[in-house]
Protein backbone atom coordinates (compact mmCIF):
# COMPACT_ATOMS: atom_id res chain seq x y z
CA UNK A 1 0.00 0.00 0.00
CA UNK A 2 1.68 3.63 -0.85
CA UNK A 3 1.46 6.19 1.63
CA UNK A 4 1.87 9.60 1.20
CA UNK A 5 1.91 12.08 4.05
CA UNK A 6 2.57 15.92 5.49
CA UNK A 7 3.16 17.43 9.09
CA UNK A 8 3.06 21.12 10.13
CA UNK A 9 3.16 22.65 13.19
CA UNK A 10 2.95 26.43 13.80
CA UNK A 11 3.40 28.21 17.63
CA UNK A 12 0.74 30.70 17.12
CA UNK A 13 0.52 33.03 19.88
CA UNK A 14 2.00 31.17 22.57
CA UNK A 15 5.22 31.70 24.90
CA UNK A 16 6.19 28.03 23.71
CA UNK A 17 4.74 25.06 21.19
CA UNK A 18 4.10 21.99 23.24
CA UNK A 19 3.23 20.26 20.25
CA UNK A 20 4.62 16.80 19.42
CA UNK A 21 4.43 14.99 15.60
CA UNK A 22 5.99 11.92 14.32
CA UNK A 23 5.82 8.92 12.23
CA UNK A 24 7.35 5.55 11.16
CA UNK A 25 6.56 3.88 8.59
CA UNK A 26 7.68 -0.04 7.95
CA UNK A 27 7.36 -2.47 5.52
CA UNK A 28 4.34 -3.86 6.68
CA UNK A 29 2.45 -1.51 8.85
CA UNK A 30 2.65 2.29 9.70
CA UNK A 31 2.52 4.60 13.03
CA UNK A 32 1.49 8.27 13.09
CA UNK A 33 1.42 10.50 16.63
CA UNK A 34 0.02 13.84 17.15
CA UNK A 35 0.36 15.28 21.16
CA UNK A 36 -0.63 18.40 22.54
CA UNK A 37 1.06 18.97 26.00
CA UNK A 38 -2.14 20.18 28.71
CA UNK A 39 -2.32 24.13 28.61
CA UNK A 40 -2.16 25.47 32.00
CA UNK A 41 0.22 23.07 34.02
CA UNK A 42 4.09 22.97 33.71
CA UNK A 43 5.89 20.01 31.68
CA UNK A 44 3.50 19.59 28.99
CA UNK A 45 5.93 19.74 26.58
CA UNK A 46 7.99 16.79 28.26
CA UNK A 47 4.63 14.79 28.47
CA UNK A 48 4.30 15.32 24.82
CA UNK A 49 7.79 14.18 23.96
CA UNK A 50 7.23 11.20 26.40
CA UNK A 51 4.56 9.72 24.68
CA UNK A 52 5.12 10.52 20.98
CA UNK A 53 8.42 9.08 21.61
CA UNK A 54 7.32 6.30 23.50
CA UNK A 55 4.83 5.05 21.02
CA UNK A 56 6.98 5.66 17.90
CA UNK A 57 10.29 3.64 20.29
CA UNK A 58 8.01 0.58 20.86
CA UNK A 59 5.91 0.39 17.57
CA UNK A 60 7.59 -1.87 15.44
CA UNK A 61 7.01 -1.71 11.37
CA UNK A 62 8.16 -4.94 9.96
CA UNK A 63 4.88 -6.23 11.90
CA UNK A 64 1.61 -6.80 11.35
CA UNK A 65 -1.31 -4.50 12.78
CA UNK A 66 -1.57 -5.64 16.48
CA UNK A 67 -4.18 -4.02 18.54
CA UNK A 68 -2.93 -5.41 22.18
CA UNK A 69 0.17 -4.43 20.91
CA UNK A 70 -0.80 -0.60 20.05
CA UNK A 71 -2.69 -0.47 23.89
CA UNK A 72 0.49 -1.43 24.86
CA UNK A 73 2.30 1.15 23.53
CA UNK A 74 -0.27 4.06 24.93
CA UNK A 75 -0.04 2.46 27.99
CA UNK A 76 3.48 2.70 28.21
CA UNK A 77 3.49 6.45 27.18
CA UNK A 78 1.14 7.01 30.19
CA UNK A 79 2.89 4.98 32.30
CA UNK A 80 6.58 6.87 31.26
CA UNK A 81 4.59 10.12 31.92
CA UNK A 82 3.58 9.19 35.68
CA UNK A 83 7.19 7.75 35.94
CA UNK A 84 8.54 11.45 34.69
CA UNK A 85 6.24 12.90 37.13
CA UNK A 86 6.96 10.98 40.54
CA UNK A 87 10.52 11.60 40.24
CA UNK A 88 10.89 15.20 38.31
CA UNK A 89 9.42 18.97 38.97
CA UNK A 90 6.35 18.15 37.03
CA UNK A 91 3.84 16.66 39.01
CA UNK A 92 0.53 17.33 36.66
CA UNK A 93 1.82 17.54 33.51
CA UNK A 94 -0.15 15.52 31.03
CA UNK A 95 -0.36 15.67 27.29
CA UNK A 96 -2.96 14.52 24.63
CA UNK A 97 -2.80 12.06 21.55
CA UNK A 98 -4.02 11.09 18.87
CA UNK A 99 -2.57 7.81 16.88
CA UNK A 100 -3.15 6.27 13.98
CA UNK A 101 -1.98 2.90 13.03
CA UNK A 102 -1.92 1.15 9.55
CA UNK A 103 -1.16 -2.08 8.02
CA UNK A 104 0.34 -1.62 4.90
CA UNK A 105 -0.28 -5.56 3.83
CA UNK A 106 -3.87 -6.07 4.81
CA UNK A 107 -5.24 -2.67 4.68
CA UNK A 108 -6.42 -2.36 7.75
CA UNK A 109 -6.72 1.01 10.26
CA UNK A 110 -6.77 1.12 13.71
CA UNK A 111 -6.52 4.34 16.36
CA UNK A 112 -5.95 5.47 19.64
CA UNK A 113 -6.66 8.75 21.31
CA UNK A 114 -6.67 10.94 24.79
CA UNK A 115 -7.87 14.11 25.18
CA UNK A 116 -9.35 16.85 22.44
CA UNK A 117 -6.30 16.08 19.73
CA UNK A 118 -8.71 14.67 16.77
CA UNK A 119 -8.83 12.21 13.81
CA UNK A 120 -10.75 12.60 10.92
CA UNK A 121 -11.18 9.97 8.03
CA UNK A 122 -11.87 11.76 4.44
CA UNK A 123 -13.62 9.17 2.59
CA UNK A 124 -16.12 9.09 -0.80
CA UNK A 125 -16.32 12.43 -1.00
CA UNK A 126 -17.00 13.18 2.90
CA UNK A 127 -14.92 14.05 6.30
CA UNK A 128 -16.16 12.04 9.27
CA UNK A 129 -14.59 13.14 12.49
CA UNK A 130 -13.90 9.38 14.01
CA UNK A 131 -12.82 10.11 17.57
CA UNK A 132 -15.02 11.36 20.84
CA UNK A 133 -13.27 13.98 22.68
CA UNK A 134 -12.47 13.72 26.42
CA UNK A 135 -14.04 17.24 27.04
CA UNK A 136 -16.31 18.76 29.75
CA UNK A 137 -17.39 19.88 26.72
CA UNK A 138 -18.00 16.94 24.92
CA UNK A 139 -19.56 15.47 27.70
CA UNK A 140 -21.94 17.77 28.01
CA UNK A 141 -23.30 17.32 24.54
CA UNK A 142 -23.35 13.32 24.84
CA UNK A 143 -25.80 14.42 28.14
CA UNK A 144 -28.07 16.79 25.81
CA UNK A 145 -27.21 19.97 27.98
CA UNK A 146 -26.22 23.07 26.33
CA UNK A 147 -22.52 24.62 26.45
CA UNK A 148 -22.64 27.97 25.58
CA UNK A 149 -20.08 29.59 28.12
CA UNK A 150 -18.50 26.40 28.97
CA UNK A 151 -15.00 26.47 28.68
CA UNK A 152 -13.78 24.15 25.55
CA UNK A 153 -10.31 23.39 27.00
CA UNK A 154 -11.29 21.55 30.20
CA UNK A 155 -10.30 17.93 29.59
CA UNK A 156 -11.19 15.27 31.77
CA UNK A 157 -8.90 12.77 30.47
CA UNK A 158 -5.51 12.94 28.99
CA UNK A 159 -2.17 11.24 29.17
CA UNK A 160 -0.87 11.64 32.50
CA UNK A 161 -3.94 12.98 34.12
CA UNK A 162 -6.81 12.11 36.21
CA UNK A 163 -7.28 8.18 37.51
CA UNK A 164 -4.81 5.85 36.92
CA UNK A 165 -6.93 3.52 35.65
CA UNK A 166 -8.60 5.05 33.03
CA UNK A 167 -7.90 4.68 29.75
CA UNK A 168 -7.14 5.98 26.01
CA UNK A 169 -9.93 5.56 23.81
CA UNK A 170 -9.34 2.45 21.22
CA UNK A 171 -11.40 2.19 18.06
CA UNK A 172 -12.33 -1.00 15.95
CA UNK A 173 -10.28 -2.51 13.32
CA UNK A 174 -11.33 -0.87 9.93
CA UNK A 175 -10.82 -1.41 6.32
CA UNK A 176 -9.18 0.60 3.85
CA UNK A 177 -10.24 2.13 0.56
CA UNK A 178 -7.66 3.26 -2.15
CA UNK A 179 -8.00 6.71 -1.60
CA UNK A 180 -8.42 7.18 2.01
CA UNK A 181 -7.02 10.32 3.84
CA UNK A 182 -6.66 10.86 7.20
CA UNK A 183 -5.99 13.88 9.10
CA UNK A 184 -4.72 13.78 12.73
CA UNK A 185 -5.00 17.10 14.60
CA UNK A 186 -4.37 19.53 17.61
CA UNK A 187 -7.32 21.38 19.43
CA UNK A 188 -5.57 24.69 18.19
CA UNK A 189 -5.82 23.24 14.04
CA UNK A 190 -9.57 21.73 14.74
CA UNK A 191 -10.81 25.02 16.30
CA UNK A 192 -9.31 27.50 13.46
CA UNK A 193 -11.68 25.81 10.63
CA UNK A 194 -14.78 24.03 10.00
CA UNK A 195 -15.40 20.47 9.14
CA UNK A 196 -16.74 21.78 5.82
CA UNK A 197 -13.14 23.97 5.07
CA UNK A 198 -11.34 20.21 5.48
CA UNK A 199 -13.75 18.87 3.37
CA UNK A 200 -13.48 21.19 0.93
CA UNK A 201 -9.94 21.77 0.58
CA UNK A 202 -9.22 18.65 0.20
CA UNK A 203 -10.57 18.83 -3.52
CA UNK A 204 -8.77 21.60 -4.47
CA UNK A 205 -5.03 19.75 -3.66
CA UNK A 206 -2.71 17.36 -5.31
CA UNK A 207 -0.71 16.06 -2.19
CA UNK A 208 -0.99 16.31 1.59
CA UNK A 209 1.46 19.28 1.58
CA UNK A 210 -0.73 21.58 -0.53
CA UNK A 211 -3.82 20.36 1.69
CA UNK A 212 -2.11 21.30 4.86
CA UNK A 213 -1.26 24.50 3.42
CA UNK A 214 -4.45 25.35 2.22
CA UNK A 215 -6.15 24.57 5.76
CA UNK A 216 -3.57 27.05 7.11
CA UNK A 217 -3.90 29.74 4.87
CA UNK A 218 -8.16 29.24 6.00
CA UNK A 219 -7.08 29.32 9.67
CA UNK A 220 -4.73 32.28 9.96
CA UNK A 221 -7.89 34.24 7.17
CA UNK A 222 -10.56 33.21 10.29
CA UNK A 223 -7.83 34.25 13.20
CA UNK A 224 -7.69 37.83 11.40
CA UNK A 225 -11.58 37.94 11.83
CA UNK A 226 -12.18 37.14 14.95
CA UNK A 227 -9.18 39.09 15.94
CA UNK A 228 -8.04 36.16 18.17
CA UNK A 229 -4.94 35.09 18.99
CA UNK A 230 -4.26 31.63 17.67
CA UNK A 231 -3.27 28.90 19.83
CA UNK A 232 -0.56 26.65 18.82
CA UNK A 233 -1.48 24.32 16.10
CA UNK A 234 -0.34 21.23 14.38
CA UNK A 235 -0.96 18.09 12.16
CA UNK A 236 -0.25 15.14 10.32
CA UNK A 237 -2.32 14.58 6.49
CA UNK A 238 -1.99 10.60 6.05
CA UNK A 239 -3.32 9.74 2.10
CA UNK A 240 -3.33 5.85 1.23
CA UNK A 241 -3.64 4.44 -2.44
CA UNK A 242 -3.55 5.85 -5.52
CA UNK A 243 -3.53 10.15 -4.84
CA UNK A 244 -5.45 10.58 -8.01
CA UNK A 245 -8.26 8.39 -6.27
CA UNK A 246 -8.03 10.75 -2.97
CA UNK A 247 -8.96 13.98 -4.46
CA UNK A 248 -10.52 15.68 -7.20
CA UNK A 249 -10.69 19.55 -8.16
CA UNK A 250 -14.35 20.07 -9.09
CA UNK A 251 -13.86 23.07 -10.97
CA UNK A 252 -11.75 26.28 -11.53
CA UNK A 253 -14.07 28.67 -10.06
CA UNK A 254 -14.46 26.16 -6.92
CA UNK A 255 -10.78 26.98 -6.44
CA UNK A 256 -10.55 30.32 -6.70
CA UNK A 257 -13.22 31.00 -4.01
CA UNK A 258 -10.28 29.43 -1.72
CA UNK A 259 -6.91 30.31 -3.45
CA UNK A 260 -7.17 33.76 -2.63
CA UNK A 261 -7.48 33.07 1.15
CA UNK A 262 -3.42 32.97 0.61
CA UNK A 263 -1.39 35.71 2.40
């Protein structure tokens, strides 16, 4: 299976980027990481690095997709966070994640996440957003209560946080389709733009790199609006198959409506 892919990651407006990508990609099966180290509480950065490395350490890519093998590896970047925390100045820090494993053989997906870092699977002409987040938020939503003045960074779970014995979020195996694309993602990227701007830029591009790009260019065009400072923001674009089967440009004067969003 060929698989193309892009990663960005931009500071925005704050002091530091806590922000953690990676990849490896094997013979037979694939591993992609996005963390976000917890706003608010010291050593998120380190909790970040702790688990993206962790993961990407332990995952092994002349395998075969494993599922007790991937909860492995998140629980090992949990557990080498609380490790990191008992014996260093860092005593809350916690991170999120978002993973996405692949297996290049038998074209299969699975994925892992913690916290408000997101995946989204572009598929047949439509973006589904495949992962819950562990948000006040979110679980406010699930209940049928409104959250207009809640506060949409308060997680509830992440990496290195709250009960021990929780745990990361797993979803089922699932098949591929030639032309698949995936798109794992920070809070900060998710927030700048609409599911309907992914969905839509992803016609107007040839590779991951332009479609990353594009998404940008829509982000920083909505931060000037509101006038808001950005957070930081990152991701990882993940096609699979044949990239004339991922995307199409519909027509000319569909792209122009977004090429001139650039700077």
């Amino acid at each position: 299976m060929n698989i193309t892919i892009a990663s960005m990651s931009h500071q925005g407006a704050r002091e530091s980027n806590q922000d953690q990508t990676g990849e490896r990609i094997g013979e037979r099966s694939a591993c992609f990481v996005v963390c976000d180290g917890v706003a608010g509480l010291p050593g998120g950065d380190v909790a970040a690095a702790l688990a993206r490395d962790t993961i990407l350490q332990r995952f092994n890519g002349e395998r075969h997709l494993d599922a007790q093998s991937i909860r492995r590896y998140v629980n090992d970047a949990n557990h080498a966070i609380r490790q990191q925390q008992a014996i260093g100045d860092h005593k809350r820090m916690g991170t999120t994640l978002v993973s996405l494993f692949i297996d290049r053989d038998f074209d299969l997906a699975y994925w892992a996440h913690a916290g408000d870092s997101r995946l989204y699977l572009f598929r047949r002409g439509y973006l589904y957003h495949v992962t819950t987040d562990h948000s006040l938020v979110q679980q406010m939503k699930d209940a049928g209560h409104q959250t207009e003045g809640i506060n949409g960074n308060l997680l509830y779970f992440a990496l290195g946080m709250g009960d021990e014995e929780r745990d990361a979020s797993y979803s089922d195996v699932v098949e591929i389709e030639d032309g698949d694309a995936f798109l794992l993602c920070t809070d900060g990227f998710w927030h700048g733009l609409s599911q309907e701007n992914m969905q839509e830029s992803l016609h107007m591009v040839n590779t991951p790199d332009e479609w990353l790009t594009l998404m940008q260019q829509v982000i920083r065009k909505n931060e000037r609006q509101a006038a808001a400072s950005q957070d930081n923001y990152s991701a990882v674009a993940v096609w699979v198959g044949d990239p004339q089967d991922t995307t199409l440009l519909h027509s000319l004067e569909a792209a122009a409506q977004f090429f001139p969003l650039r700077d």
